[in-house]
C-alpha atoms as a PDB file:
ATOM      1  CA  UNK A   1       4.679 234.882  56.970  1.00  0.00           C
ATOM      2  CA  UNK A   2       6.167 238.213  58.617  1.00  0.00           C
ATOM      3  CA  UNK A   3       8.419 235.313  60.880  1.00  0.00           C
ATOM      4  CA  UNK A   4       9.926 234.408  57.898  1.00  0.00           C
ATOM      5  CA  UNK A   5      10.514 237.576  55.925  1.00  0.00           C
ATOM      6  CA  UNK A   6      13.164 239.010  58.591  1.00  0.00           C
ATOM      7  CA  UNK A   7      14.874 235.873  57.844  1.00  0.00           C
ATOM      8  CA  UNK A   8      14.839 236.261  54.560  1.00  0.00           C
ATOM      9  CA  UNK A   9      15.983 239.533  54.793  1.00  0.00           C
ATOM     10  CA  UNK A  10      19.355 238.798  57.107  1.00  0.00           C
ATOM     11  CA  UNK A  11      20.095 236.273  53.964  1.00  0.00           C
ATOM     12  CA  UNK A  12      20.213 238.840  51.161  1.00  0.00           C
ATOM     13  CA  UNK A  13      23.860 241.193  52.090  1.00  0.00           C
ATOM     14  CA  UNK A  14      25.360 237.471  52.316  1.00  0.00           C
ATOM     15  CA  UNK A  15      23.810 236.621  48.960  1.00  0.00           C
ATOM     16  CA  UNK A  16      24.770 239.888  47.239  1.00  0.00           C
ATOM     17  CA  UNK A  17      27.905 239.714  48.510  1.00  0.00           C
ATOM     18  CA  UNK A  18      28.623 236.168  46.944  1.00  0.00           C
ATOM     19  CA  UNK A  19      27.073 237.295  43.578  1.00  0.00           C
ATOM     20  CA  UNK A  20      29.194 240.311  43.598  1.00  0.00           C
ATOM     21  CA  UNK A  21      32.456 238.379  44.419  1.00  0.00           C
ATOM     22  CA  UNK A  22      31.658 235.982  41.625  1.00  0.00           C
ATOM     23  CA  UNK A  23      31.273 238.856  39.075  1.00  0.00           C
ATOM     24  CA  UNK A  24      34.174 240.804  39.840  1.00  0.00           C
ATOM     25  CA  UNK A  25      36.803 237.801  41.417  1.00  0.00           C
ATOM     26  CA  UNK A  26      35.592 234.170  40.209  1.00  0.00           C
ATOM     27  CA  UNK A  27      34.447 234.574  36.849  1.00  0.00           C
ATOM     28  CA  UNK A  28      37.430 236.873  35.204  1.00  0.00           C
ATOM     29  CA  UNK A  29      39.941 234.704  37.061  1.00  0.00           C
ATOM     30  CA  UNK A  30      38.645 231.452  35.311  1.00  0.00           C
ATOM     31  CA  UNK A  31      38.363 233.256  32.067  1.00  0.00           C
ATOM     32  CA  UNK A  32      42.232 234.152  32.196  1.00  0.00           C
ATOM     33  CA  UNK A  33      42.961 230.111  33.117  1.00  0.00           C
ATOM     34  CA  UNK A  34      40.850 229.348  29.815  1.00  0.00           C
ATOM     35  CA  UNK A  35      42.720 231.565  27.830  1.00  0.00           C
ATOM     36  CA  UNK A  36      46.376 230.631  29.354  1.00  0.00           C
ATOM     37  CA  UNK A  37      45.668 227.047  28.737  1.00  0.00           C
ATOM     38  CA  UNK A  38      44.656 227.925  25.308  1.00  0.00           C
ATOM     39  CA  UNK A  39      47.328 229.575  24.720  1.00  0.00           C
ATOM     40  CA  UNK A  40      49.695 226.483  26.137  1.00  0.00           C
ATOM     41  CA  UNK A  41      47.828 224.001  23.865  1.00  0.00           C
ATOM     42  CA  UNK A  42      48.662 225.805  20.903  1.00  0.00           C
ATOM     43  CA  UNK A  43      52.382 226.432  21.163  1.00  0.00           C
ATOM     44  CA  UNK A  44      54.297 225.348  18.235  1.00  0.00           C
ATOM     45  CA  UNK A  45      58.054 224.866  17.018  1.00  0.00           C
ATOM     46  CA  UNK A  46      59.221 228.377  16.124  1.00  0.00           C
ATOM     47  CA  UNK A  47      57.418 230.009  18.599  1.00  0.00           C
ATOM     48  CA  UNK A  48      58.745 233.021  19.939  1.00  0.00           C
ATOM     49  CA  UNK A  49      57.725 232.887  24.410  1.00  0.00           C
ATOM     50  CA  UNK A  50      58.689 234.507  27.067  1.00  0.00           C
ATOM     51  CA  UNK A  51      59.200 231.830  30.199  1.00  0.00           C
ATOM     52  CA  UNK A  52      58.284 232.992  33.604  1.00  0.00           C
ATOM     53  CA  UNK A  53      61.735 233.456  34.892  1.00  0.00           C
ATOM     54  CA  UNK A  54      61.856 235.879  32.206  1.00  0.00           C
ATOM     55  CA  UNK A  55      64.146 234.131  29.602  1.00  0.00           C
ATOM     56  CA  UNK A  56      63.558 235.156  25.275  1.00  0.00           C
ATOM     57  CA  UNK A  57      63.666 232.134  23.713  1.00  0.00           C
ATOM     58  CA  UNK A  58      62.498 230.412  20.519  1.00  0.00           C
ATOM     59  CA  UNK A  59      60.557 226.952  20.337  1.00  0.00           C
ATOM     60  CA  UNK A  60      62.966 224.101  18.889  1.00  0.00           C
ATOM     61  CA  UNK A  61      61.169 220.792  19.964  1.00  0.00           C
ATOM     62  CA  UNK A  62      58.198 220.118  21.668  1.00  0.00           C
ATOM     63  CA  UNK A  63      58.041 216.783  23.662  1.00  0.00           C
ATOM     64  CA  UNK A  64      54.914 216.437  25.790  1.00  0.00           C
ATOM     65  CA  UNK A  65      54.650 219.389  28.554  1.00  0.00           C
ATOM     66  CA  UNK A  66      59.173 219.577  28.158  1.00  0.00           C
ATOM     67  CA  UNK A  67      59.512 222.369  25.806  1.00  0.00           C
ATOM     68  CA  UNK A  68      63.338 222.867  24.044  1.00  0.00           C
ATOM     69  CA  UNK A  69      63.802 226.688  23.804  1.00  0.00           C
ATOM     70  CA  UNK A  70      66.933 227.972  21.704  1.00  0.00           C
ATOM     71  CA  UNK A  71      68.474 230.890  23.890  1.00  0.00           C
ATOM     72  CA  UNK A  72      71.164 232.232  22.003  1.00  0.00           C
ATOM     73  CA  UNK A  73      72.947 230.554  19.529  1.00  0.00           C
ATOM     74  CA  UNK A  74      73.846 227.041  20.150  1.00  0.00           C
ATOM     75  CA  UNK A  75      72.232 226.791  23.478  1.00  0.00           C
ATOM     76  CA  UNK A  76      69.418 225.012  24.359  1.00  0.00           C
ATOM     77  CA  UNK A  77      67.175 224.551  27.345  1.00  0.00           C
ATOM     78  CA  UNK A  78      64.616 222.122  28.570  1.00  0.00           C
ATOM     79  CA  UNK A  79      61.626 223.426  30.268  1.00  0.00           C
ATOM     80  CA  UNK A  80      58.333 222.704  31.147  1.00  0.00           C
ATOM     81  CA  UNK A  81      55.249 223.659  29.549  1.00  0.00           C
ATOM     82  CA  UNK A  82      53.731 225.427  31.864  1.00  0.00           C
ATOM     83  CA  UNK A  83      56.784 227.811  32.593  1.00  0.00           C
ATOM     84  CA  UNK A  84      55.869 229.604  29.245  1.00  0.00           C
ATOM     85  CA  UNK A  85      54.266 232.701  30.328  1.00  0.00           C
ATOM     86  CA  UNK A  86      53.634 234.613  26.800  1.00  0.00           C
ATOM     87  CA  UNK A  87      53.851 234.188  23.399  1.00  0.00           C
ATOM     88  CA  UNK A  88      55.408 236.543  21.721  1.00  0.00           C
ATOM     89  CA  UNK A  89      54.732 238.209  18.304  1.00  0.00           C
END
């Protein structure tokens, strides 16, 4: 048993260091690509967004993941889905 133990205890930094990476790296990261996807799902026509390439816009038509976003007045732009990066209140 005492052969074993010293094994045992080169395992445990590794171990620690893996839980601690989870808690503070993994787990808030794929809580904040939950709530993005959430928030994607639930766009709607009349939505207000902000796209990642930092254009206002407001939701005309929704076809699929192709979004049509009214920029100014009577323009209109396609984009995807997934370009949307905040809804806006």
């Amino acid at each position: 048993m005492n052969a074993a133990s010293p094994g045992l205890m080169n395992l445990a930094p590794l171990i620690i260091i893996m839980v601690i990476f989870y808690f503070l790296l993994i787990r808030p990261q794929q809580k904040q690509m939950k709530e993005r996807k959430k928030m994607l799902e639930a766009l709607k026509s009349g939505d207000k967004i902000l796209s990642s390439g930092g254009i206002f816009g407001i939701i005309s038509t929704i076809r699929g993941d192709e979004l049509e976003v009214k920029i100014a007045d009577n323009v209109k732009v396609v984009m995807a889905r997934s370009s949307v990066a905040n809804v806006i209140n």
